[in-house]
Protein backbone atom coordinates (compact mmCIF):
# COMPACT_ATOMS: atom_id res chain seq x y z
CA UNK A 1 240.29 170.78 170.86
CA UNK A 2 243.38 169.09 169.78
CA UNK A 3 247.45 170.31 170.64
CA UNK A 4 249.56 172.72 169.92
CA UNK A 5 253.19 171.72 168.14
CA UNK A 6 251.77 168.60 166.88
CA UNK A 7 247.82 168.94 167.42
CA UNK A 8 244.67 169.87 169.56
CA UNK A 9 241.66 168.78 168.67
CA UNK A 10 239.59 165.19 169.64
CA UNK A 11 236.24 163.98 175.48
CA UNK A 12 230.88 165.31 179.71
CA UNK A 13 228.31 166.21 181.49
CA UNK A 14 225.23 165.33 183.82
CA UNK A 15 223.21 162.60 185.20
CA UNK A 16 223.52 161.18 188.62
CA UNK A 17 223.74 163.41 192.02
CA UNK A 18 220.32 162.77 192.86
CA UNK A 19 221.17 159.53 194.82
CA UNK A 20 223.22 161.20 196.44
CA UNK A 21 221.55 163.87 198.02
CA UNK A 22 218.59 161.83 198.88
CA UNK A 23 221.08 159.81 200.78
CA UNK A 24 222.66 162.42 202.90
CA UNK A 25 219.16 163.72 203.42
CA UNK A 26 218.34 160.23 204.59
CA UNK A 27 220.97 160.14 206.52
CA UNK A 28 219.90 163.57 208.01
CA UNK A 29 216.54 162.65 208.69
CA UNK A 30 217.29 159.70 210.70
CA UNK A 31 220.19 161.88 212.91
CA UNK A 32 216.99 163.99 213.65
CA UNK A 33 214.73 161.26 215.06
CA UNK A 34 214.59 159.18 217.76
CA UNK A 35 217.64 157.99 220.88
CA UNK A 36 220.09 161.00 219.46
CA UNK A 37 223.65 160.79 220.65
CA UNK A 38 226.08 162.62 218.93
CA UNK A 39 228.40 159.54 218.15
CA UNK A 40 224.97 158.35 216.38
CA UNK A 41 224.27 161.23 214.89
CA UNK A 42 227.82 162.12 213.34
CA UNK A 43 228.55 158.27 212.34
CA UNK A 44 225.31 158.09 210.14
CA UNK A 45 226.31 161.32 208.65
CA UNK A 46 229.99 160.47 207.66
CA UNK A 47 228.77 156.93 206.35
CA UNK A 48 226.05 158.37 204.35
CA UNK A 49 228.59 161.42 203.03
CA UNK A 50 231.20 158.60 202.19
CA UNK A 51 229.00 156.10 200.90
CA UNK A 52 227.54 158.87 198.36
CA UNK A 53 231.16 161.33 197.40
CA UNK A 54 233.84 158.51 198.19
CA UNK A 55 236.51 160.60 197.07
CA UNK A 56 235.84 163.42 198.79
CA UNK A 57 238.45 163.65 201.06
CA UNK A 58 240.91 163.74 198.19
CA UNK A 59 240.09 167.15 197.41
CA UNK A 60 241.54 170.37 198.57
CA UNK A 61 239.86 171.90 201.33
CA UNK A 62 238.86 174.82 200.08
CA UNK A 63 237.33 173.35 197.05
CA UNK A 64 235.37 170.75 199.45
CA UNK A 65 234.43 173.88 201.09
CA UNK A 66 232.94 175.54 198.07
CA UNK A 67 231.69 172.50 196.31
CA UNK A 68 232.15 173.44 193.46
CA UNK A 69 235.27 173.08 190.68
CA UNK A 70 235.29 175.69 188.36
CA UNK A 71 235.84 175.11 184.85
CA UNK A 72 237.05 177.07 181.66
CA UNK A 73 235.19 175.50 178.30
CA UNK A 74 234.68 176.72 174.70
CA UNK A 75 230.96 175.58 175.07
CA UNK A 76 230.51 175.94 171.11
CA UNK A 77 231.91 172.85 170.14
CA UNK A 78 229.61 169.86 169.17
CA UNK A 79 229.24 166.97 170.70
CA UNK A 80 232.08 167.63 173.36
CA UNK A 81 230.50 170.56 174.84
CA UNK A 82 227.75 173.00 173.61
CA UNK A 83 224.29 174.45 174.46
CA UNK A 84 221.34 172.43 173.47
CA UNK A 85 218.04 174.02 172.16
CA UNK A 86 217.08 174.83 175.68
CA UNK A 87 220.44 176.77 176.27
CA UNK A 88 221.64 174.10 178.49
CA UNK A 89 225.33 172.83 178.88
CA UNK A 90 225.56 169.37 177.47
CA UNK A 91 228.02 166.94 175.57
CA UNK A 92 230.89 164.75 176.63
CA UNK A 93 233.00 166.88 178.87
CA UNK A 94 230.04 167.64 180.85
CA UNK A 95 228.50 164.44 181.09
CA UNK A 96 232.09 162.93 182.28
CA UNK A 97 232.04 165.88 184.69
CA UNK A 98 228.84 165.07 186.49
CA UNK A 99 229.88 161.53 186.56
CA UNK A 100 233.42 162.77 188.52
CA UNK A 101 231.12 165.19 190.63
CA UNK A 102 229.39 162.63 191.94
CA UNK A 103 232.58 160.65 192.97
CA UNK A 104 234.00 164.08 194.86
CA UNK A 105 230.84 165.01 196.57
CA UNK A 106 231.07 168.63 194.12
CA UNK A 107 229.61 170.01 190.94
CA UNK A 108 231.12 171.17 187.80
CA UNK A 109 230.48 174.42 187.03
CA UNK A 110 230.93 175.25 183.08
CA UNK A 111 231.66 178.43 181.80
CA UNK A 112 232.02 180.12 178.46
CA UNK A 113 235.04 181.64 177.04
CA UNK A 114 237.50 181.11 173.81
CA UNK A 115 239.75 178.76 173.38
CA UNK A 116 242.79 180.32 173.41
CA UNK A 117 242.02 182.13 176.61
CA UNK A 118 241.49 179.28 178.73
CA UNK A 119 245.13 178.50 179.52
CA UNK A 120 245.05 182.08 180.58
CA UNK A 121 241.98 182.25 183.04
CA UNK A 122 243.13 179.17 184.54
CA UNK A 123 246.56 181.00 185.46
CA UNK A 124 244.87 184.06 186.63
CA UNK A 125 242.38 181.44 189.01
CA UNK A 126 239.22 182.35 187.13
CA UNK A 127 238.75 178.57 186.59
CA UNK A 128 239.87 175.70 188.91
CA UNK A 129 240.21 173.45 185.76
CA UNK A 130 239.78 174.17 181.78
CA UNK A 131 237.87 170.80 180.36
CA UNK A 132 237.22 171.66 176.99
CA UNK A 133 238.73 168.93 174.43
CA UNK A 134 241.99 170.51 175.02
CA UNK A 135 244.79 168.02 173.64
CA UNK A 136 247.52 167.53 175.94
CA UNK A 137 250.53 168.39 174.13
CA UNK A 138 254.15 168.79 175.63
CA UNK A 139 254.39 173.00 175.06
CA UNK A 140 251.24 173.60 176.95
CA UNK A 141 252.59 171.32 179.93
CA UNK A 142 255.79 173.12 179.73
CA UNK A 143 253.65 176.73 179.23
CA UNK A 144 255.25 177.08 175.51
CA UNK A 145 254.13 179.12 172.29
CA UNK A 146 253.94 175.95 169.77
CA UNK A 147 254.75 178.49 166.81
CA UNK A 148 257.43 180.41 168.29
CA UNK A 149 258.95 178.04 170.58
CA UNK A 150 258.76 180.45 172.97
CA UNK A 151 257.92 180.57 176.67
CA UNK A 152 254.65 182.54 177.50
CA UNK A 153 253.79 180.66 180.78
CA UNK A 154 254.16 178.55 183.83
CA UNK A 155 252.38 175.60 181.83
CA UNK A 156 249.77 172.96 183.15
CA UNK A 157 249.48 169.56 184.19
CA UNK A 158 246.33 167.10 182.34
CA UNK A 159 244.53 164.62 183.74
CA UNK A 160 244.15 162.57 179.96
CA UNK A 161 240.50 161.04 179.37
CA UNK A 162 239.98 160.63 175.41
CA UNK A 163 241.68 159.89 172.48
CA UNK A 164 241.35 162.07 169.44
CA UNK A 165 242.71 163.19 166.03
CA UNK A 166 241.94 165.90 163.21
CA UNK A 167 239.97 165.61 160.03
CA UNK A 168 239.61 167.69 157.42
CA UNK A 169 235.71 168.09 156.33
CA UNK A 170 234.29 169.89 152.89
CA UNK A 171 230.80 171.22 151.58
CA UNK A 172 228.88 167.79 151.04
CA UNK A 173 229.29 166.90 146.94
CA UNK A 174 231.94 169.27 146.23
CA UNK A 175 235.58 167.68 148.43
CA UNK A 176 238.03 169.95 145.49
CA UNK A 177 240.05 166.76 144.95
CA UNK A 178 241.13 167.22 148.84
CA UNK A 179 241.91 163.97 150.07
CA UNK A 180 245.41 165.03 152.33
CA UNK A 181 246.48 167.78 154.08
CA UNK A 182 249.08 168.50 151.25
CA UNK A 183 245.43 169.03 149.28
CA UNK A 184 245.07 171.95 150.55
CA UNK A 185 247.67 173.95 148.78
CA UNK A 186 245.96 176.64 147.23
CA UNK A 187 242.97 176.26 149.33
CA UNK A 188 241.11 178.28 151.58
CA UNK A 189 241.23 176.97 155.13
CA UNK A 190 238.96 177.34 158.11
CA UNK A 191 239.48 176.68 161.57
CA UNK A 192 239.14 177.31 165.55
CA UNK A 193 241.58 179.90 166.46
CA UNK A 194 244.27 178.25 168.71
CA UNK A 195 243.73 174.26 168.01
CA UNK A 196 245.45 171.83 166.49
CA UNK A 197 243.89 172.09 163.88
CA UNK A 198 245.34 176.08 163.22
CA UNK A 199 248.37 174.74 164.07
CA UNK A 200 248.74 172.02 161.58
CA UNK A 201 247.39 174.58 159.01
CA UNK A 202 249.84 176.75 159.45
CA UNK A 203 252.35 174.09 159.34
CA UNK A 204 251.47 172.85 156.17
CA UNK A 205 250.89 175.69 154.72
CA UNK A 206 255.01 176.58 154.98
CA UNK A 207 255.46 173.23 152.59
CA UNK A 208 253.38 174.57 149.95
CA UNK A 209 255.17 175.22 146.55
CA UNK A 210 255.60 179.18 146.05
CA UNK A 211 252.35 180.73 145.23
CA UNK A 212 249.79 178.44 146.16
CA UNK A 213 249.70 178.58 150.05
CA UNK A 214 247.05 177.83 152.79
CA UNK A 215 245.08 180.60 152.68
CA UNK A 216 244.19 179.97 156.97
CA UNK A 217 240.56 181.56 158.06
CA UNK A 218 240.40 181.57 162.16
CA UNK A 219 237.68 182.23 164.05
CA UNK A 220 236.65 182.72 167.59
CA UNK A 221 234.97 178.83 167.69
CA UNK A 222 234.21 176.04 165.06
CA UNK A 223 230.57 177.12 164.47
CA UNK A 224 231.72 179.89 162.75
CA UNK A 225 234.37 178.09 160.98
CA UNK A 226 231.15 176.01 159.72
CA UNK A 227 229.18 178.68 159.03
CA UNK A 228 231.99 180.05 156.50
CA UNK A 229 232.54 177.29 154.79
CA UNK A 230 228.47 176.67 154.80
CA UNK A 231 228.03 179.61 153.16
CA UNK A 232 230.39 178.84 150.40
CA UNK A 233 233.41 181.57 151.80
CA UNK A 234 236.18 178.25 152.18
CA UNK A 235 237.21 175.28 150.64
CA UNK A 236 237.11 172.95 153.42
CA UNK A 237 237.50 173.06 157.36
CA UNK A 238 239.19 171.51 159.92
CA UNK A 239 238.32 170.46 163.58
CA UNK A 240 238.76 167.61 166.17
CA UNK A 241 237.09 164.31 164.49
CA UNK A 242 234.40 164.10 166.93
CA UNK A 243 233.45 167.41 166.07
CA UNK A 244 233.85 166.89 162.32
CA UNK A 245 231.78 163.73 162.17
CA UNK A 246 229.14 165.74 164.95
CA UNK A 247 228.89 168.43 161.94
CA UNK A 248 228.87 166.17 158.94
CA UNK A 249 225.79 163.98 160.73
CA UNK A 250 223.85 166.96 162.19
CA UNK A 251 224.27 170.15 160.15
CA UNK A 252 221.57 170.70 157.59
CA UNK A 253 219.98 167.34 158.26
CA UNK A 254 223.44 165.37 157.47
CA UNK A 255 223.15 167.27 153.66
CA UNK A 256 225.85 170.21 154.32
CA UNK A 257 229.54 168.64 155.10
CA UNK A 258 231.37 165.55 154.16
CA UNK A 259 234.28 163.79 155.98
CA UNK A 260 237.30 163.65 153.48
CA UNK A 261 240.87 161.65 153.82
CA UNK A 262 241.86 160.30 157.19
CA UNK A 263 241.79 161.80 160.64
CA UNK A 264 245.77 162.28 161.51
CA UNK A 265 247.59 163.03 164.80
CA UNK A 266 245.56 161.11 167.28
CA UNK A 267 246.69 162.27 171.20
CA UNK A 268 244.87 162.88 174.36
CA UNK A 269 242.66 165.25 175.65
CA UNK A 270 243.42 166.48 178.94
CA UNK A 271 242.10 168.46 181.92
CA UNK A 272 244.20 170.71 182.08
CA UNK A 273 244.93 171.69 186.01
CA UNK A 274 247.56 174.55 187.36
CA UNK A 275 251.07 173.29 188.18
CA UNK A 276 251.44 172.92 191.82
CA UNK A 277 247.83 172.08 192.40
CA UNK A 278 248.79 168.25 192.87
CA UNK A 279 245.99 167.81 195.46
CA UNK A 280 242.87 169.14 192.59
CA UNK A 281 244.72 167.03 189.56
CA UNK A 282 245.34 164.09 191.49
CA UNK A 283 241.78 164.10 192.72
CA UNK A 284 240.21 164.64 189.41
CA UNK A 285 242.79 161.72 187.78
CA UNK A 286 240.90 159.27 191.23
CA UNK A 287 237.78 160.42 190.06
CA UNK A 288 238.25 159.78 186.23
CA UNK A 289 239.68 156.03 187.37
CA UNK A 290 236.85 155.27 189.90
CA UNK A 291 233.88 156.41 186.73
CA UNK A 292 236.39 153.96 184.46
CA UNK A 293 235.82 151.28 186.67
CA UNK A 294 232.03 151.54 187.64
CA UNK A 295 231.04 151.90 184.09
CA UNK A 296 229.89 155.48 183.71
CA UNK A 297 232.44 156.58 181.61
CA UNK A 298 231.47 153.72 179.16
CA UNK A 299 227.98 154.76 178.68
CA UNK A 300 228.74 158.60 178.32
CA UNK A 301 231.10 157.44 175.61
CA UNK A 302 228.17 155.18 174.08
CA UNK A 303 225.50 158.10 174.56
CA UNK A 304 227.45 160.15 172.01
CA UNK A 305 228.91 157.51 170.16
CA UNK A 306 232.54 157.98 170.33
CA UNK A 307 233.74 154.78 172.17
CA UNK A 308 236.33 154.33 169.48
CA UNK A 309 238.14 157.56 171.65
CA UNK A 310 238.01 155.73 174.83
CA UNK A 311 240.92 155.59 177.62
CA UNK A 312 241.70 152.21 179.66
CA UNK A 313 242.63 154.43 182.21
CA UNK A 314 243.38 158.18 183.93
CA UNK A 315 246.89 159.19 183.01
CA UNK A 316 248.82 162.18 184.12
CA UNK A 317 250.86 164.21 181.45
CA UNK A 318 250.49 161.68 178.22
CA UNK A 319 250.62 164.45 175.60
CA UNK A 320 254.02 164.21 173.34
């Protein structure tokens, strides 16, 4: 979901550890048969463990250890990361995720909370990481309250892998003559609590001529936000443009929303990793280049048709 200050919203989860695992197994199998000495035995292993995690090593031990990374998401938000009909995780973040697992030998592990606690549980070590369309901005680096300028935390580092801006969206048929955010004087607003989007809402809103201010609408995740403005309670909403354009094609057979103006503040997304945990972040940044290079990251892009958000490459800390 894109920044804070300037914005939040606009980048995964599972296909490939099977080859993996059948060739440790492999591996295994043949250690267990036949002229067994240990050299033999441990050399086959390692090769087979290198040849299917290569970047293994990179991570911290006690993560290798657990194999597992745990991660904070908002796993209500369409086509980056939501349940499917089955109640399974699935969308970009996790689909990039398995793709990184498979580079550092671990899995993913998504769970569910809101937005605008994830910075939180990540500080408290609920979560190893907090993947969840999360724009990189400079106060959440530097741990800062983007509306009060304030201090409220030690801050995090991101490991950038998309590109994405905000767009506003409206009942399909009925756009209220909204074309710009300055449209929405007047208006009734919904959003995702905590995003960019909020924040640029509540921005705006403070240029509004006396008397005909934002009215802002929050809620816990952007289905809601939908579901308000669905049922007629808002004039138009406001989310990531993935998201926006996920809703506008999907929702009510592609008959409920409409895309209006143009999506503004393009920046990052980030994973957003603990300061201090160099080791994890510069891991996860190896793992993001190596699924760049090999093509994965391509096709999850292409699966959920968002290419035009793609990265040339894993940057640390690109969020302004």
């Amino acid at each position: 979901m894109t920044a804070s200050t300037t914005r939040r919203t606009a980048a995964a989860r599972s296909r490939i550890a099977a080859v993996g695992a059948i060739a440790v197994a492999g591996a295994l199998l043949l250690t267990g048969c036949g002229d067994q000495t240990q050299d033999n035995g441990s050399g086959s292993t390692d090769a087979a463990s290198a040849a299917a995690a290569p970047l293994a090593d990179k991570l911290p031990q006690a993560i290798r250890d657990k194999g597992v990374i745990k991660v904070g998401s908002d796993i209500a938000y369409a086509p980056v990361e939501f349940k499917d009909d089955s109640g399974k995780t699935v969308g970009i973040d996790p689909d990039l995720a398995a793709a990184m697992g498979k580079q550092l030998g671990v899995t993913f592990e998504f769970e569910n909370g809101t937005f605008d606690t994830l910075l939180g549980g990540l500080r408290s070590d609920r979560y190893d990481i907090a993947m969840s369309a999360m724009t990189d901005t400079k106060d959440r680096q530097e741990g800062v309250d983007s509306e009060t300028g304030k201090k409220v935390g030690e801050g995090v580092d991101f490991v950038d892998y998309f590109t994405a801006g905000v767009s506003i969206y409206t009942k399909k048929g009925d756009d209220q003559g909204i074309k710009t955010w300055s449209d929405l004087c007047g208006k009734k607003l919904v959003v995702q609590r905590g995003t960019v989007s909020h924040d640029l809402a509540k921005a705006e809103a403070k240029k509004c001529p006396k008397g005909e201010t934002i009215t802002i609408e929050a809620f816990d995740n952007d289905q809601q936000a939908q579901t308000r403005l669905r049922a007629g309670g808002a004039d138009a909403g406001s989310s990531d443009f993935p998201v926006a354009a996920y809703a506008v094609k999907t929702s009510g057979g592609g008959n409920d929303f409409q895309l209006v103006g143009e999506q503004v503040d393009a920046a990052p997304y980030g994973i957003a990793v603990a300061k201090g945990d160099t080791e994890l972040r510069d891991a996860l940044r190896a793992a993001l280049e190596a699924i760049i290079e090999n093509g994965e990251y391509q096709k999850v892009l292409e699966k959920w048709g968002v290419t035009e958000g793609a990265v040339e490459e894993a940057t640390i800390n690109g969020g302004k």
